[in-house]
N, C-alpha and C. Protein backbone atom coordinates (compact mmCIF):
# COMPACT_ATOMS: atom_id res chain seq x y z
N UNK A 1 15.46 40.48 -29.30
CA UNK A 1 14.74 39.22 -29.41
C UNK A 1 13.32 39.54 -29.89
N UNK A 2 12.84 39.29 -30.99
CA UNK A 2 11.79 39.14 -31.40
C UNK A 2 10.56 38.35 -30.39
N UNK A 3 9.38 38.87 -30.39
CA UNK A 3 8.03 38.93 -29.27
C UNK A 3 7.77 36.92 -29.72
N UNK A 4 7.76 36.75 -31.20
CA UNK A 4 7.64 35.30 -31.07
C UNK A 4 8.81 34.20 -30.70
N UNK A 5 9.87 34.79 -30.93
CA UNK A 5 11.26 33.76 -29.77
C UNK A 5 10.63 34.28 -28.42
N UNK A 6 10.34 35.61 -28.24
CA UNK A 6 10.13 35.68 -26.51
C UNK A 6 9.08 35.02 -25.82
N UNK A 7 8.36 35.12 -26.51
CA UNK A 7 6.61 34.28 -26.25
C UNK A 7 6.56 32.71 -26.10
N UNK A 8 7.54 32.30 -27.01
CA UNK A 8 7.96 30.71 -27.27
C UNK A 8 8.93 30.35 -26.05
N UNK A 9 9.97 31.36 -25.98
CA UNK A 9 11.17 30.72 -24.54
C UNK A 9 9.90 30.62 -23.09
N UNK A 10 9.18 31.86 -23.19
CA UNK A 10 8.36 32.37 -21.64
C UNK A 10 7.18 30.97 -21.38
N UNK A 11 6.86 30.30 -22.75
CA UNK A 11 5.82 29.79 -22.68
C UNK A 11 6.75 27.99 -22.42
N UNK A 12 7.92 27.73 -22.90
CA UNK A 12 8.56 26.74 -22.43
C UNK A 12 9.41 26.66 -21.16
N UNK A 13 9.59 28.10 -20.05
CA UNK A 13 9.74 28.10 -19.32
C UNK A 13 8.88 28.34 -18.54
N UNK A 14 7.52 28.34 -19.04
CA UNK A 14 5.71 28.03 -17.81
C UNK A 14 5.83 26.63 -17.59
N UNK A 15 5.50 25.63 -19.07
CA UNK A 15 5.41 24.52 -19.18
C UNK A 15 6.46 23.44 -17.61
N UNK A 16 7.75 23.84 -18.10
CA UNK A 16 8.70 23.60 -17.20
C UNK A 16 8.65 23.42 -15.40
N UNK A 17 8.16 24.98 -15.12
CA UNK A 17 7.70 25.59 -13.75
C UNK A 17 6.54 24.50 -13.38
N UNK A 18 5.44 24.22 -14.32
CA UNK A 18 4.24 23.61 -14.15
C UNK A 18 4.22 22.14 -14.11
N UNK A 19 5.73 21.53 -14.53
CA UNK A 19 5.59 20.08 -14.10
C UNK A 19 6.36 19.97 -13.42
N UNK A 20 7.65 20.96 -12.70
CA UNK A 20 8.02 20.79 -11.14
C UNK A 20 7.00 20.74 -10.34
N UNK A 21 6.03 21.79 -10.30
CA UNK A 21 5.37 22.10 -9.40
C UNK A 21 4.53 20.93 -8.90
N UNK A 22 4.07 20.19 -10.34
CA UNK A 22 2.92 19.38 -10.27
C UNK A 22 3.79 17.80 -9.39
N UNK A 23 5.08 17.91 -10.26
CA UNK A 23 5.47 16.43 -9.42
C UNK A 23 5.68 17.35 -7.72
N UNK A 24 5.98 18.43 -7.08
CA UNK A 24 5.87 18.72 -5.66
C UNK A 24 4.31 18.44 -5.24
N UNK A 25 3.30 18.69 -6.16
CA UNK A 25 1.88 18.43 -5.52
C UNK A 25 1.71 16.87 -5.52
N UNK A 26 2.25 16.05 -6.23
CA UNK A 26 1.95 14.45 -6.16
C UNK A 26 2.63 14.18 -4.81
N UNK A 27 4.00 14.64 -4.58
CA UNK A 27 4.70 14.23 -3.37
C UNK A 27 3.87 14.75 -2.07
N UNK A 28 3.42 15.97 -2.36
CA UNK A 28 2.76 16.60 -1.02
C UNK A 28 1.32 15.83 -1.10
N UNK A 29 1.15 14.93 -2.13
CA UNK A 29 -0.56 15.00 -1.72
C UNK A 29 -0.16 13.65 -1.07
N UNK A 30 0.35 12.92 -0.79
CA UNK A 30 0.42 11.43 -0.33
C UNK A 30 -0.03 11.38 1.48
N UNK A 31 -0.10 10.35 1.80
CA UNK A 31 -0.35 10.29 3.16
C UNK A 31 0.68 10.56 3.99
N UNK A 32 0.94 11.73 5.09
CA UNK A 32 1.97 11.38 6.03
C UNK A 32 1.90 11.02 7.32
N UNK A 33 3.30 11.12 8.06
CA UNK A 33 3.10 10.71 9.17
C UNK A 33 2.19 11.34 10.40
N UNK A 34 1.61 10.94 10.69
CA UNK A 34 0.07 11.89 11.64
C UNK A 34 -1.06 11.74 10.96
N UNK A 35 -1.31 11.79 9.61
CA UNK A 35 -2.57 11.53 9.03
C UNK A 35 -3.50 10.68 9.41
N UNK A 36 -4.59 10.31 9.75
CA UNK A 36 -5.10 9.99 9.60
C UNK A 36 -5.98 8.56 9.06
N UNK A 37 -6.02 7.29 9.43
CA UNK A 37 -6.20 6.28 8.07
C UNK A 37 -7.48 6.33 8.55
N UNK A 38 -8.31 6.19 7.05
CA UNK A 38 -9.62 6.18 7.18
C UNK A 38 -9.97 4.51 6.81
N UNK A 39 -11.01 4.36 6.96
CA UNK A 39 -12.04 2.84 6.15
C UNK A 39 -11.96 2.77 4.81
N UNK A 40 -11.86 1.44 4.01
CA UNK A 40 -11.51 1.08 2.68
C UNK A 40 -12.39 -0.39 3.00
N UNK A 41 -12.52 -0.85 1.77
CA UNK A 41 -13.46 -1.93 1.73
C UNK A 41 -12.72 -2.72 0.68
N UNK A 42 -12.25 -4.13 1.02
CA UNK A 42 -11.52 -5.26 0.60
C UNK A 42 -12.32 -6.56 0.49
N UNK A 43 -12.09 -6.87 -0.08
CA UNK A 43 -12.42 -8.82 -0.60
C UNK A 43 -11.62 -9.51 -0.31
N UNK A 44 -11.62 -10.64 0.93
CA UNK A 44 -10.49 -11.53 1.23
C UNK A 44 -10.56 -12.69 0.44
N UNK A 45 -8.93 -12.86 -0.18
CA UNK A 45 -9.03 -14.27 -0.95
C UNK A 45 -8.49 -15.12 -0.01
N UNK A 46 -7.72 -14.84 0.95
CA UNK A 46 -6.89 -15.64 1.28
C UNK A 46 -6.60 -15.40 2.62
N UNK A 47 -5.45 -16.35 3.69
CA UNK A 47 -5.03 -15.76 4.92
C UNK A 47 -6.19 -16.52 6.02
N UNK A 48 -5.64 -15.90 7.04
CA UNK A 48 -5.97 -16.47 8.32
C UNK A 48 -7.35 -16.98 8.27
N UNK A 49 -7.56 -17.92 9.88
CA UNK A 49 -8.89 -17.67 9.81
C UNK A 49 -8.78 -16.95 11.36
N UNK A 50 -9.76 -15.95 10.71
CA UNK A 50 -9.80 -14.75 11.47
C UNK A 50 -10.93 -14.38 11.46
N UNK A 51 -11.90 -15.43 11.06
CA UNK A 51 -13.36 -15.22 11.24
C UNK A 51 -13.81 -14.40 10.33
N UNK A 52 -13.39 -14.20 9.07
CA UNK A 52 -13.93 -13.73 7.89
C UNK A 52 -13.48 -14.85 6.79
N UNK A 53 -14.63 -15.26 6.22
CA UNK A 53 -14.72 -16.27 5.40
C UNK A 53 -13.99 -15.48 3.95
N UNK A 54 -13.49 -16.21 3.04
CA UNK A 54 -12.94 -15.84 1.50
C UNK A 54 -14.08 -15.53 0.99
N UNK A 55 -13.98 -14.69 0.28
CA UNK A 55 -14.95 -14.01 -0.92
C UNK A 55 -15.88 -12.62 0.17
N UNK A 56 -15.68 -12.51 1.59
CA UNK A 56 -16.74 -11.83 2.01
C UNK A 56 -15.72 -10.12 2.38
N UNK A 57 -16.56 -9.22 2.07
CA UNK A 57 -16.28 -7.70 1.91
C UNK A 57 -16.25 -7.29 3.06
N UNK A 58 -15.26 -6.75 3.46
CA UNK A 58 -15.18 -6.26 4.64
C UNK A 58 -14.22 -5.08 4.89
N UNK A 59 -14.00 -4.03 6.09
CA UNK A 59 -13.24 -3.35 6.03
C UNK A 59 -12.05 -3.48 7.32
N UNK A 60 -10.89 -3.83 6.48
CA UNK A 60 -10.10 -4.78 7.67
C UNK A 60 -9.05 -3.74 8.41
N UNK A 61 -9.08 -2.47 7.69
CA UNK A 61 -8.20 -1.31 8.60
C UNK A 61 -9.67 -1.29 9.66
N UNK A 62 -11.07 -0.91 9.34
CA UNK A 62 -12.13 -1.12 10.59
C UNK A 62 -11.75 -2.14 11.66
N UNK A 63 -11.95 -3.32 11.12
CA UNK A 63 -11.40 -4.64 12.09
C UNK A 63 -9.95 -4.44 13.18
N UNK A 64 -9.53 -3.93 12.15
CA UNK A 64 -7.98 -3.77 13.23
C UNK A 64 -8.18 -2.23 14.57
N UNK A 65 -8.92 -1.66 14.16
CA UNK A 65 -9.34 -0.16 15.36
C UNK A 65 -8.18 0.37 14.91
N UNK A 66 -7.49 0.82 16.23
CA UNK A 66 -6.18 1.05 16.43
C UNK A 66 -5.15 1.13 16.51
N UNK A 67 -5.10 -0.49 16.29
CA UNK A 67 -3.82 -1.58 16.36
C UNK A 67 -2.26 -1.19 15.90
N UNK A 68 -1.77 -1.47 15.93
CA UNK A 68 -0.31 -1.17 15.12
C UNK A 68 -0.73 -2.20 13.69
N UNK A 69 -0.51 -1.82 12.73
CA UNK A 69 -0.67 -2.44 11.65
C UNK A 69 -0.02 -1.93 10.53
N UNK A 70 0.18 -2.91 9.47
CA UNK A 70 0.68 -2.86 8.05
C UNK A 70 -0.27 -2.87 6.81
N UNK A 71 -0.22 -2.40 6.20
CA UNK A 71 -1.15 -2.45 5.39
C UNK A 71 0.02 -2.23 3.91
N UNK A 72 -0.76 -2.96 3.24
CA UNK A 72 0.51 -3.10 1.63
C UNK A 72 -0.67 -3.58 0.42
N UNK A 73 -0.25 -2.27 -0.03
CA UNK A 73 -1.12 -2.02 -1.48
C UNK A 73 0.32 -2.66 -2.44
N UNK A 74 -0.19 -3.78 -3.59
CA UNK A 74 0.75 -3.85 -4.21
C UNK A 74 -0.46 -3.98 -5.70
N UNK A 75 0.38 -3.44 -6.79
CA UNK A 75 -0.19 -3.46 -7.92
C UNK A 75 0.87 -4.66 -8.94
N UNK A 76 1.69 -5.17 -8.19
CA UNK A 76 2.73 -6.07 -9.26
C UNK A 76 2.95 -7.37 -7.83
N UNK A 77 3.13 -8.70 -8.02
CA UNK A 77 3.23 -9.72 -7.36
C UNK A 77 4.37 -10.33 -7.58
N UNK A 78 5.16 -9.79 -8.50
CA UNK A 78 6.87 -10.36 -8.72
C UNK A 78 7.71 -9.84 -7.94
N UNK A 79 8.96 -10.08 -8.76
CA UNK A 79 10.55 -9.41 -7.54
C UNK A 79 10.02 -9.89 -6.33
N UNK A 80 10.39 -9.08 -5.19
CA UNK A 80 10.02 -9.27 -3.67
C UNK A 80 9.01 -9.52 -2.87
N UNK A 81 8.17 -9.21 -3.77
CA UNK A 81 6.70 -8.97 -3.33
C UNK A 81 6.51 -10.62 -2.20
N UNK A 82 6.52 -11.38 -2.94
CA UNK A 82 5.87 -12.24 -2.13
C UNK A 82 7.00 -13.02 -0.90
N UNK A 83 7.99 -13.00 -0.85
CA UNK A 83 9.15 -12.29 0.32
C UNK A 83 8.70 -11.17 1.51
N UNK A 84 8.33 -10.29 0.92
CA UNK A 84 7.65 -9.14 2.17
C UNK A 84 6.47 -9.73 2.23
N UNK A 85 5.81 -10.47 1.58
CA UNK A 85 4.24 -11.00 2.37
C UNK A 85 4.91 -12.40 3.19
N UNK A 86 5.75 -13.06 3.08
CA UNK A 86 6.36 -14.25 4.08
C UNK A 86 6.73 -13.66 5.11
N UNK A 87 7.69 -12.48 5.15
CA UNK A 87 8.08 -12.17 5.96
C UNK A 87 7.43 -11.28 6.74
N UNK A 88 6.41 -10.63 6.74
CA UNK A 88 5.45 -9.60 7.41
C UNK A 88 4.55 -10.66 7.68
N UNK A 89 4.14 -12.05 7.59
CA UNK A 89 3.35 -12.95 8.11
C UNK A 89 4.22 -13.24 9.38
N UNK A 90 5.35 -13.66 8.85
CA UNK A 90 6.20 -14.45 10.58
C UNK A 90 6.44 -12.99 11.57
N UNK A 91 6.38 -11.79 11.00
CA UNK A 91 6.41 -10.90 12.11
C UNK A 91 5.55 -11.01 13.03
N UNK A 92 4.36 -10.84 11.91
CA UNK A 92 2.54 -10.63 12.69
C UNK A 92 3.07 -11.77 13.65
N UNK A 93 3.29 -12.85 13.48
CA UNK A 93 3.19 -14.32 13.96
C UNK A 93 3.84 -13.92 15.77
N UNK A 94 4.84 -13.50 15.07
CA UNK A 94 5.99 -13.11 16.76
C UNK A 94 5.28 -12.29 17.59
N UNK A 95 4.61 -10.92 17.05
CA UNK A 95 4.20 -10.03 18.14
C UNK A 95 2.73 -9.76 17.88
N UNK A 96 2.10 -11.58 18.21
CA UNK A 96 0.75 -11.37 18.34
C UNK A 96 0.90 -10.78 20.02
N UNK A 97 1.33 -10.61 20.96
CA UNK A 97 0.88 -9.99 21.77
C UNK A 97 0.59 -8.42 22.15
N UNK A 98 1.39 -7.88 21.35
CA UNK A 98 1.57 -6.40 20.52
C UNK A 98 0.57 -6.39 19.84
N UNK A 99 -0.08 -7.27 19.30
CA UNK A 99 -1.71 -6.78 18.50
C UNK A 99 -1.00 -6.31 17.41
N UNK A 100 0.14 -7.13 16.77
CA UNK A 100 0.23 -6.61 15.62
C UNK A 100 -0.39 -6.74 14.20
N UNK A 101 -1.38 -6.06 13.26
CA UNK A 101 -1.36 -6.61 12.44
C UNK A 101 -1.08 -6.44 10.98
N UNK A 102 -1.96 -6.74 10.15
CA UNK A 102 -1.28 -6.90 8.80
C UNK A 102 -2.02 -7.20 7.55
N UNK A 103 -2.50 -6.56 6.63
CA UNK A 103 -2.98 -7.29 5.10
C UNK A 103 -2.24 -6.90 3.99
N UNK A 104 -2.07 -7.33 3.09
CA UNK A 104 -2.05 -7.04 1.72
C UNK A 104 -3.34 -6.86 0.80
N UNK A 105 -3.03 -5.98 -0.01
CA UNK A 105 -4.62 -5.27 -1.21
C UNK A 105 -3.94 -5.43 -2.06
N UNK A 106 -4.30 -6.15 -3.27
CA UNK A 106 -4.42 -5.80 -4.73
C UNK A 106 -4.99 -5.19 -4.79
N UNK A 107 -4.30 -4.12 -6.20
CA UNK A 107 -5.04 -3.16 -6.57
C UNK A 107 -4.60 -3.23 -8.38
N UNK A 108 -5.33 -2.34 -8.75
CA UNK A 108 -4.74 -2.47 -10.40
C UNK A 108 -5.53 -2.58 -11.77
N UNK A 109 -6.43 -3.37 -11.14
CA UNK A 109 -6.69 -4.26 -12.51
C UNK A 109 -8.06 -4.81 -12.16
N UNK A 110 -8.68 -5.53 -12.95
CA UNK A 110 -9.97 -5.93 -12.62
C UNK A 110 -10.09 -7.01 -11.73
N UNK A 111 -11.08 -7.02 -10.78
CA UNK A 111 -11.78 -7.70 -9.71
C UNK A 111 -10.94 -8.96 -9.94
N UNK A 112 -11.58 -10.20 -11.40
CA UNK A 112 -11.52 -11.22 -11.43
C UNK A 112 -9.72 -11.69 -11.52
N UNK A 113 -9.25 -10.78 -12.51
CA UNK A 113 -7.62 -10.88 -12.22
C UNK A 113 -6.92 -10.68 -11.30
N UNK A 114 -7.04 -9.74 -10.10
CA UNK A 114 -6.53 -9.74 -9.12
C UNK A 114 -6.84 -10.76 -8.35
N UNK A 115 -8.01 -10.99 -8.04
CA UNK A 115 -8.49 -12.25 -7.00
C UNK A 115 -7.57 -14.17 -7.39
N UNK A 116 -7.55 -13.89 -9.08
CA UNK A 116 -6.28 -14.83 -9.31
C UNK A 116 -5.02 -14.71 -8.65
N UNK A 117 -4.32 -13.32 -8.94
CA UNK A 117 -3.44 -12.98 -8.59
C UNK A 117 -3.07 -13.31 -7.20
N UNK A 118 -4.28 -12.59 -6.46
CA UNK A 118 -4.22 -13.16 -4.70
C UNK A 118 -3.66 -14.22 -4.26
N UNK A 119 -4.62 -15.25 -5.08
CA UNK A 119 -4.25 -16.62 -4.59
C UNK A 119 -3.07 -17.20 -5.02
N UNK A 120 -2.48 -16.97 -5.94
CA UNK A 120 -1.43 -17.18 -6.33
C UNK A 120 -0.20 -16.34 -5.14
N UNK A 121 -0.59 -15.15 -5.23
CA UNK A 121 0.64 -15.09 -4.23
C UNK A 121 0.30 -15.75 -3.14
N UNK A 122 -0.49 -15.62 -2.55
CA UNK A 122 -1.20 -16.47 -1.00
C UNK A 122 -0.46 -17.63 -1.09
N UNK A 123 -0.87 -18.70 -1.91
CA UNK A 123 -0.04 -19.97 -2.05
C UNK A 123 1.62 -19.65 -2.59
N UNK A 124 2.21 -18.54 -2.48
CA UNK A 124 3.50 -18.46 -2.99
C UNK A 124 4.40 -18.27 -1.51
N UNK A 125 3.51 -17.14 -1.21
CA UNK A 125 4.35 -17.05 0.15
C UNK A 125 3.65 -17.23 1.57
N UNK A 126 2.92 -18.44 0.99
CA UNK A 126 2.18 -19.36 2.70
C UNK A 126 1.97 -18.33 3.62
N UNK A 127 0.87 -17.37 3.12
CA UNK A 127 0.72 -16.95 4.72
C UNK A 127 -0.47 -17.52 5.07
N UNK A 128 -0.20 -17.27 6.98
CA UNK A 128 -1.09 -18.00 7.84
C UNK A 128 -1.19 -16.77 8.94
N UNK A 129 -1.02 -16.03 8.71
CA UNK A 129 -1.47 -14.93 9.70
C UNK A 129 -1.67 -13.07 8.96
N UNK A 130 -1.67 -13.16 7.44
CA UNK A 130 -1.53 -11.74 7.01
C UNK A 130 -2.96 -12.38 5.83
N UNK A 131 -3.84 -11.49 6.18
CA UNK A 131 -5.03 -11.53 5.00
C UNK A 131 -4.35 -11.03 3.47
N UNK A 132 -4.83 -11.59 2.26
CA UNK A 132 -4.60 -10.95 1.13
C UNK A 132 -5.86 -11.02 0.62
N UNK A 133 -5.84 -9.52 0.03
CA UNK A 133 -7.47 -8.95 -0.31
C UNK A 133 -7.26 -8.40 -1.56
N UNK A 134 -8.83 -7.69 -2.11
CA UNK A 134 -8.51 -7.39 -3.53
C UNK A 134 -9.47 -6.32 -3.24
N UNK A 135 -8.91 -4.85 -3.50
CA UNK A 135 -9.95 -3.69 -3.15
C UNK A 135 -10.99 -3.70 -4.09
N UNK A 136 -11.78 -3.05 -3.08
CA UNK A 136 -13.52 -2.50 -3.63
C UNK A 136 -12.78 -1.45 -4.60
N UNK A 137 -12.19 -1.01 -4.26
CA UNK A 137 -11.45 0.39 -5.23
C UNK A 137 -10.40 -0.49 -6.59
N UNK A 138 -10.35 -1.58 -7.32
CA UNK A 138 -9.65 -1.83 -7.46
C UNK A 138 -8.46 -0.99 -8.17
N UNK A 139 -9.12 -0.02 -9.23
CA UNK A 139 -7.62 0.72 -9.85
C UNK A 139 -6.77 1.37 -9.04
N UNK A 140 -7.08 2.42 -7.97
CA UNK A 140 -5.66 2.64 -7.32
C UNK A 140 -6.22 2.62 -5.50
N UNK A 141 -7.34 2.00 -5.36
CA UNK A 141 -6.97 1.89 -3.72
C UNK A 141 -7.89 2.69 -3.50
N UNK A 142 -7.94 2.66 -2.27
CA UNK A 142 -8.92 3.76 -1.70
C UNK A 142 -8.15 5.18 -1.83
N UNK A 143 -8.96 5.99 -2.37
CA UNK A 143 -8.80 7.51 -2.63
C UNK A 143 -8.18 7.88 -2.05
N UNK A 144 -8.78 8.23 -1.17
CA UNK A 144 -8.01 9.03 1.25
C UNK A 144 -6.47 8.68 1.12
N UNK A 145 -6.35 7.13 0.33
CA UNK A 145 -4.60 7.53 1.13
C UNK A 145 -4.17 7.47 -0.17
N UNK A 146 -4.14 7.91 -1.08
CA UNK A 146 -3.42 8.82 -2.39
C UNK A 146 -2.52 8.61 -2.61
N UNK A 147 -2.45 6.77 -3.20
CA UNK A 147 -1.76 5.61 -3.77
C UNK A 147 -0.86 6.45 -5.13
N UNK A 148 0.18 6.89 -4.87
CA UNK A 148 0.58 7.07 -6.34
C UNK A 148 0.65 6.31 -7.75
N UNK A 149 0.06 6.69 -8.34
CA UNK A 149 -0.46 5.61 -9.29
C UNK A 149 0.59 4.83 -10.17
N UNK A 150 1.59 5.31 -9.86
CA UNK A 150 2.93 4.81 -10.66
C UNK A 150 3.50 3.25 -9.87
N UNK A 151 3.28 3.95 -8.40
CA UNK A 151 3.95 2.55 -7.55
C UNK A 151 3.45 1.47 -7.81
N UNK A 152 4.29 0.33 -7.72
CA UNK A 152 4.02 -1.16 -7.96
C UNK A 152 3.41 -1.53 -6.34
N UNK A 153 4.14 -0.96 -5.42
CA UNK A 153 4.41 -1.61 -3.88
C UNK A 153 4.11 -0.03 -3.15
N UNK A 154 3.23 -0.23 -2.28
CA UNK A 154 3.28 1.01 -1.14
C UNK A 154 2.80 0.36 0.26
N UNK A 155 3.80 1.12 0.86
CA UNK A 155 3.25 0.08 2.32
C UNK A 155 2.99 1.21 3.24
N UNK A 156 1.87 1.22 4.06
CA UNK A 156 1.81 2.13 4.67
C UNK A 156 1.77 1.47 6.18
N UNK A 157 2.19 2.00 6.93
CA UNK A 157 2.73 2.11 8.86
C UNK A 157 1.73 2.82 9.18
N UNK A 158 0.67 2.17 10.30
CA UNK A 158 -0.34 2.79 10.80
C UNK A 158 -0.06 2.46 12.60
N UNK A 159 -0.55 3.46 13.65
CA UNK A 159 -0.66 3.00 14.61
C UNK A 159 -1.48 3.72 15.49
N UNK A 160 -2.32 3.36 16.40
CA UNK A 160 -3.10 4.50 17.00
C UNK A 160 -4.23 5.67 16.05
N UNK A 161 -4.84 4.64 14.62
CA UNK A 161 -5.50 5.28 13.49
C UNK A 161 -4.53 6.41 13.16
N UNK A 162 -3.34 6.85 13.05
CA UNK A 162 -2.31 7.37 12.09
C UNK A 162 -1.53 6.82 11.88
N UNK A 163 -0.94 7.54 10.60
CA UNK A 163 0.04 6.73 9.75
C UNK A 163 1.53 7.39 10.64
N UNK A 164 2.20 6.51 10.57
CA UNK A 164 3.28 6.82 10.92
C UNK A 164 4.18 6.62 9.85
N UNK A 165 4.43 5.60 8.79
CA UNK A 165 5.04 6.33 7.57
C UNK A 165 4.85 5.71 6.43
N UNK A 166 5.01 5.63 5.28
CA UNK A 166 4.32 5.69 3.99
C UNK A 166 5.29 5.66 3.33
N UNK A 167 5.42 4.31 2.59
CA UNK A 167 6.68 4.19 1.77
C UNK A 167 6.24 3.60 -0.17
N UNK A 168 7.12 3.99 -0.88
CA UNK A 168 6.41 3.02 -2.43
C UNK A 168 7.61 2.82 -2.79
N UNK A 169 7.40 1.92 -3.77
CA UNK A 169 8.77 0.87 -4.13
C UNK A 169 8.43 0.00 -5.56
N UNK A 170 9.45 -0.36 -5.88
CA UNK A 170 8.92 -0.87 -7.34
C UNK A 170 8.82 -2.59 -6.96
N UNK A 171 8.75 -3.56 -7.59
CA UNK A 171 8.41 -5.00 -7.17
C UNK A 171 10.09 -5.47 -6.62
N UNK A 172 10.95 -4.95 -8.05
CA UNK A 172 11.96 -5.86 -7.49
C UNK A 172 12.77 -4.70 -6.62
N UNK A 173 12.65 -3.93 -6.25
CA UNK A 173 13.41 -2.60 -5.58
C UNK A 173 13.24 -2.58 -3.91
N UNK A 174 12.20 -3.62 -3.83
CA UNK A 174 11.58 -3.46 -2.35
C UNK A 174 12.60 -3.91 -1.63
N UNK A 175 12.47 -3.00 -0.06
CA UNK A 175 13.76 -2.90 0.60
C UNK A 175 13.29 -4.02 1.48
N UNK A 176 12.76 -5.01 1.91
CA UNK A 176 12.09 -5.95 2.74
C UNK A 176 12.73 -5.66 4.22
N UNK A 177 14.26 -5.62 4.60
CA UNK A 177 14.89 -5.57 5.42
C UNK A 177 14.18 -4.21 5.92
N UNK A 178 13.90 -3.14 5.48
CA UNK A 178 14.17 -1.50 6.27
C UNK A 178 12.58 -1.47 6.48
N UNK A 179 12.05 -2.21 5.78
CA UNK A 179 10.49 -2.67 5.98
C UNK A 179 10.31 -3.26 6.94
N UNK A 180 10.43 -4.38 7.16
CA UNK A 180 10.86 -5.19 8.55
C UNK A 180 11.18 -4.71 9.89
N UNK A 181 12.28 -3.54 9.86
CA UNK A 181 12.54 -2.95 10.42
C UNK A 181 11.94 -1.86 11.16
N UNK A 182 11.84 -1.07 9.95
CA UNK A 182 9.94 -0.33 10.83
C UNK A 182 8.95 -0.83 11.18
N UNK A 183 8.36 -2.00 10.58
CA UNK A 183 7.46 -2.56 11.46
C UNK A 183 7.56 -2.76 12.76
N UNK A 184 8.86 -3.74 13.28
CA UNK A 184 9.36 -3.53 14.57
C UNK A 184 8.93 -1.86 15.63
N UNK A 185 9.30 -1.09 14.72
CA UNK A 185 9.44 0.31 15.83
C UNK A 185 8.03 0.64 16.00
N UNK A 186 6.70 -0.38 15.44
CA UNK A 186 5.44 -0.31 15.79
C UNK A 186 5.11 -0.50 16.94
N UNK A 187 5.82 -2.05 17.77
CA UNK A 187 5.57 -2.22 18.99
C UNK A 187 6.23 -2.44 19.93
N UNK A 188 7.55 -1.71 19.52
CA UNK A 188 8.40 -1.62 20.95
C UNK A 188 8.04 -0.31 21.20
């Protein structure tokens, strides 16, 4: 074998090695279960009154402490999306005594389009107990929990300030049911 076929196979089997590796570092860099959730800063369009007025900045994983909570970064508002915001409202709704809670973040796109977006889903799937916000971060979220930038939908399971688990999903792919479901194992 000639040094330039050998140089050419060695150098398309680096290339190769180097984007397994890299999609194992995207999977390993994400948030897991035990981590940590830190503070993020959101714009509420919509949702409860919960004593934060619309349009005012606030940090609502702060607000919640500890709590058992949901938190759902979505970058797309079709397929299911606004189904898992109906239905993660009537949860919150059931086990307010569990302190359960709950927002949705746009993320994606600029300030003024998402904050449309908000309200539009807000008025799509009537919630009355789950805030929908539009991050200070808007392109992928707050940094710390290492939003894969591909996902449409990521929901992350927090309880006791760690995550307990960390899921992404495409708009129409979202499993709402197995979602639902873990939320539950927040406060029993």
């Amino acid at each position: 074998m000639s040094r330039t076929v050998f140089a050419t196979a060695l150098a398309g089997l680096m290339m190769v090695v180097g984007f397994a590796v890299a999609a194992d570092d995207a999977k390993d860099n994400c948030l897991k279960s035990g981590d940590p959730i830190g503070p993020f800063y959101v714009t509420k369009v919509a949702g409860p009154e919960d004593g934060v007025e619309n349009g005012k900045t606030l940090c609502y994983r702060c607000k919640y402490g500890a709590r058992p909570m949901v938190m759902v970064f979505a970058r797309e508002t079709g397929g299911k999306v606004a189904e898992l915001a109906k239905q993660l409202d009537q949860v919150v709704a059931k086990n307010e005594e569990a302190q359960l809670r709950g927002f949705f973040t746009l993320i994606g796109a600029e300030t003024e389009a998402l904050t449309q977006t908000a309200q539009q889903l807000a008025k799509t799937s009537s919630v009355k107990h789950v805030p929908i916000t539009v991050a200070e971060d808007t392109e992928n979220g707050p940094s710390a929990y290492k939003i894969d930038p591909k996902s449409e939908v990521t929901v992350v399971l927090a309880k006791d300030s760690k995550v307990t688990a960390m899921h992404t999903f495409s708009a129409d792919q979202l499993d709402i049911a197995a979602v639902i479901k873990e939320v539950q194992t927040l406060v029993n």
